[in-house]
Every structure is written in structure tokens, then in C-alpha cells.
Protein backbone atom coordinates (compact mmCIF):
# COMPACT_ATOMS: atom_id res chain seq x y z
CA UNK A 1 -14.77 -4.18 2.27
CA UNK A 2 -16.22 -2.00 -0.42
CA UNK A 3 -16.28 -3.63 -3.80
CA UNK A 4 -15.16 -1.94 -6.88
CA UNK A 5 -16.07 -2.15 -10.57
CA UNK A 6 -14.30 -3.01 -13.39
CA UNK A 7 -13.12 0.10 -14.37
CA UNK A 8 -12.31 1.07 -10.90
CA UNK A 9 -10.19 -1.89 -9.33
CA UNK A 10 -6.83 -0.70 -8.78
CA UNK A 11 -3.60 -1.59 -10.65
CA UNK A 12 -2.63 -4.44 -7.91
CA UNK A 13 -6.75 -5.45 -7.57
CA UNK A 14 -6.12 -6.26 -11.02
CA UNK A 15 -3.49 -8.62 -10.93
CA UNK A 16 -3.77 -10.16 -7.17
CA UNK A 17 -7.35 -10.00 -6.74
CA UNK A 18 -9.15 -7.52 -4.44
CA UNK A 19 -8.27 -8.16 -0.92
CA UNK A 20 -8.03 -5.68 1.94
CA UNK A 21 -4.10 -6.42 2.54
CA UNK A 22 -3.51 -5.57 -1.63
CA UNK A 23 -5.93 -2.71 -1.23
CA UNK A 24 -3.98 -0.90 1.75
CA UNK A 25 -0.63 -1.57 0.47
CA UNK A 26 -1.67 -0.32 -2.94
CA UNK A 27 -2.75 3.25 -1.15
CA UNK A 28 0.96 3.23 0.71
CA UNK A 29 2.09 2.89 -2.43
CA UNK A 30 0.47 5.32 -3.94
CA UNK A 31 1.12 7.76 -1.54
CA UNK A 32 5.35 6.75 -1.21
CA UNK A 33 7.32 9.05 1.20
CA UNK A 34 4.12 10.13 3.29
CA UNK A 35 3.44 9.67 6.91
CA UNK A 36 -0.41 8.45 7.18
CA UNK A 37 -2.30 7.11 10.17
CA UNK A 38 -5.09 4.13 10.23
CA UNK A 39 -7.71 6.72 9.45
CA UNK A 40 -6.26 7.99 6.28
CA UNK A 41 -5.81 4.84 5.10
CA UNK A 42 -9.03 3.54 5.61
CA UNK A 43 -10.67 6.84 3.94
CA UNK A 44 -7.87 6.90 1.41
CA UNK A 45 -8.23 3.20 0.23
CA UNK A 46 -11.95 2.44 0.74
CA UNK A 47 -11.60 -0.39 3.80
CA UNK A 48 -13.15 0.13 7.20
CA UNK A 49 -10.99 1.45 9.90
CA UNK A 50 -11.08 -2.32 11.66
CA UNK A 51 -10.11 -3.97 8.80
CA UNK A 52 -7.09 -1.45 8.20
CA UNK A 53 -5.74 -2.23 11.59
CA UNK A 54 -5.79 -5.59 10.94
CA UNK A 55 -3.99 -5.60 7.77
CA UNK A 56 -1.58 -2.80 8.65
CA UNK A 57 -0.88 -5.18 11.65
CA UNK A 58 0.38 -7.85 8.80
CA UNK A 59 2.37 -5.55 6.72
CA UNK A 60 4.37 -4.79 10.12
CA UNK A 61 5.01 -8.14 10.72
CA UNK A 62 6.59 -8.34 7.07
CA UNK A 63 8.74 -5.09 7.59
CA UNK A 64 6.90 -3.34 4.55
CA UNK A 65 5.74 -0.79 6.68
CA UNK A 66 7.02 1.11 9.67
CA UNK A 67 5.34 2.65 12.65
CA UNK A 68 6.46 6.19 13.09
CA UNK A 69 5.76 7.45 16.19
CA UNK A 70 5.08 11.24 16.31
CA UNK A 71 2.20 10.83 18.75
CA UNK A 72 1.19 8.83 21.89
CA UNK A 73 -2.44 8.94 21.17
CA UNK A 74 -1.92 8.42 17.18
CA UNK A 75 -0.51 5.42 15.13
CA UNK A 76 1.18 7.01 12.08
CA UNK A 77 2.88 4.69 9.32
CA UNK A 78 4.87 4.88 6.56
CA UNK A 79 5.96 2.24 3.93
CA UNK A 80 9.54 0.90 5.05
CA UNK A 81 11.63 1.90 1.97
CA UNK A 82 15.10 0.35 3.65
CA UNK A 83 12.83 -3.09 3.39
CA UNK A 84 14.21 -5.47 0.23
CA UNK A 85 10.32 -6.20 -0.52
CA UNK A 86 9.34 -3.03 -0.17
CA UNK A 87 12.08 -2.06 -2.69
CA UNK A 88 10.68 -4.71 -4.95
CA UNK A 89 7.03 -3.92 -4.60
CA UNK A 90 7.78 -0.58 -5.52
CA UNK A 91 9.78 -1.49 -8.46
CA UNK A 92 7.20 -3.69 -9.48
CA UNK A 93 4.52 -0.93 -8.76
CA UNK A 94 6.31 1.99 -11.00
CA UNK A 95 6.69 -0.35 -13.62
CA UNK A 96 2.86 -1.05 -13.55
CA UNK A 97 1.92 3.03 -13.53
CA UNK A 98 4.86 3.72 -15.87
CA UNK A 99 5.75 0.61 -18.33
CA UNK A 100 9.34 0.56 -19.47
CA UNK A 101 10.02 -0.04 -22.84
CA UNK A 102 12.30 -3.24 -22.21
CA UNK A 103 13.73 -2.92 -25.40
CA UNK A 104 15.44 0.33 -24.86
CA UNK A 105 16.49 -1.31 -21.36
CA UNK A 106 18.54 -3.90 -22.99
């Protein structure tokens, strides 16, 4: 797994550590209402393409992402936005890019 500075850990890096299944779920994130494949997460988040598979394998199992098929030959995923965790990671994650002011919320 490629280690990042500092300055360069991502928003969920910063708070859960640097792991490959934060990394990858941080990209899906990231890119929300896409259709990617192992491949383009892997280039897109910085993890090998073995270590991708193994972790996309997890998020499966947890029903925060989806398998999409489109192709025989390639796996294509996208995060599972029906999903009640996925709902709340991405709540949690938009609040992280885009604080609230809780004040005004109240």
C-alpha cells in the first residue's frame, strides 16, 4: 500500500487511520454515482490491484457497494446508495468536505 504524507492523507486517512479498506471506500466516495471497475480503483486510490480486490470483496459483503454487471469479462462497482451505511457514510463524508454550520441547523 503506498504511504502518504501528512499533507496528503485523505479526509477518512485522517480520522480512521490509513488502511486499504478506508482508502478504497474513500475513492467510491469521492467519485458517488459512478460506475468504476477494480482497475480504476486501484489507479484512482493508490492501492495495488490485489489488494483492491480484496477489500472491494469486504465492502460487498457489507452491502456498501454493488457489483454492476455490464460485462462478462469486467467487474464494475458502484457504491450501494439504497444501503443505510452507505447513506450514513456519505452523510458523514459531505459533512467532512463541506462542514455545516450546526448552529444555523438548529
Amino acid at each position: 500500500m503506498k504511504k502518504h504524507s501528512p499533507e496528503k492523507m485523505n479526509r477518512l486517512e485522517k480520522i480512521f487511520g490509513g488502511n486499504a479498506q478506508t482508502i478504497a471506500l474513500e475513492h467510491l466516495l469521492e467519485n458517488r454515482g459512478k460506475i468504476t471497475y477494480l482497475s480504476g480503483i486501484a489507479e484512482g486510490s493508490g492501492l495495488s490491484h490485489s489488494t483492491v480486490t480484496r477489500v472491494i470483496e469486504l465492502l460487498l459483503e457489507k452491502g456498501i457497494v454493488k457489483e454492476i454487471d455490464i460485462s462478462k469479462q469486467t467487474r464494475t462497482f458502484t457504491l450501494n446508495e439504497d444501503n443505510r451505511t452507505t447513506k450514513l457514510l456519505i452523510g458523514f463524508y459531505e459533512d467532512l468536505v463541506q462542514p455545516r454550520d450546526v448552529a444555523k441547523t438548529r
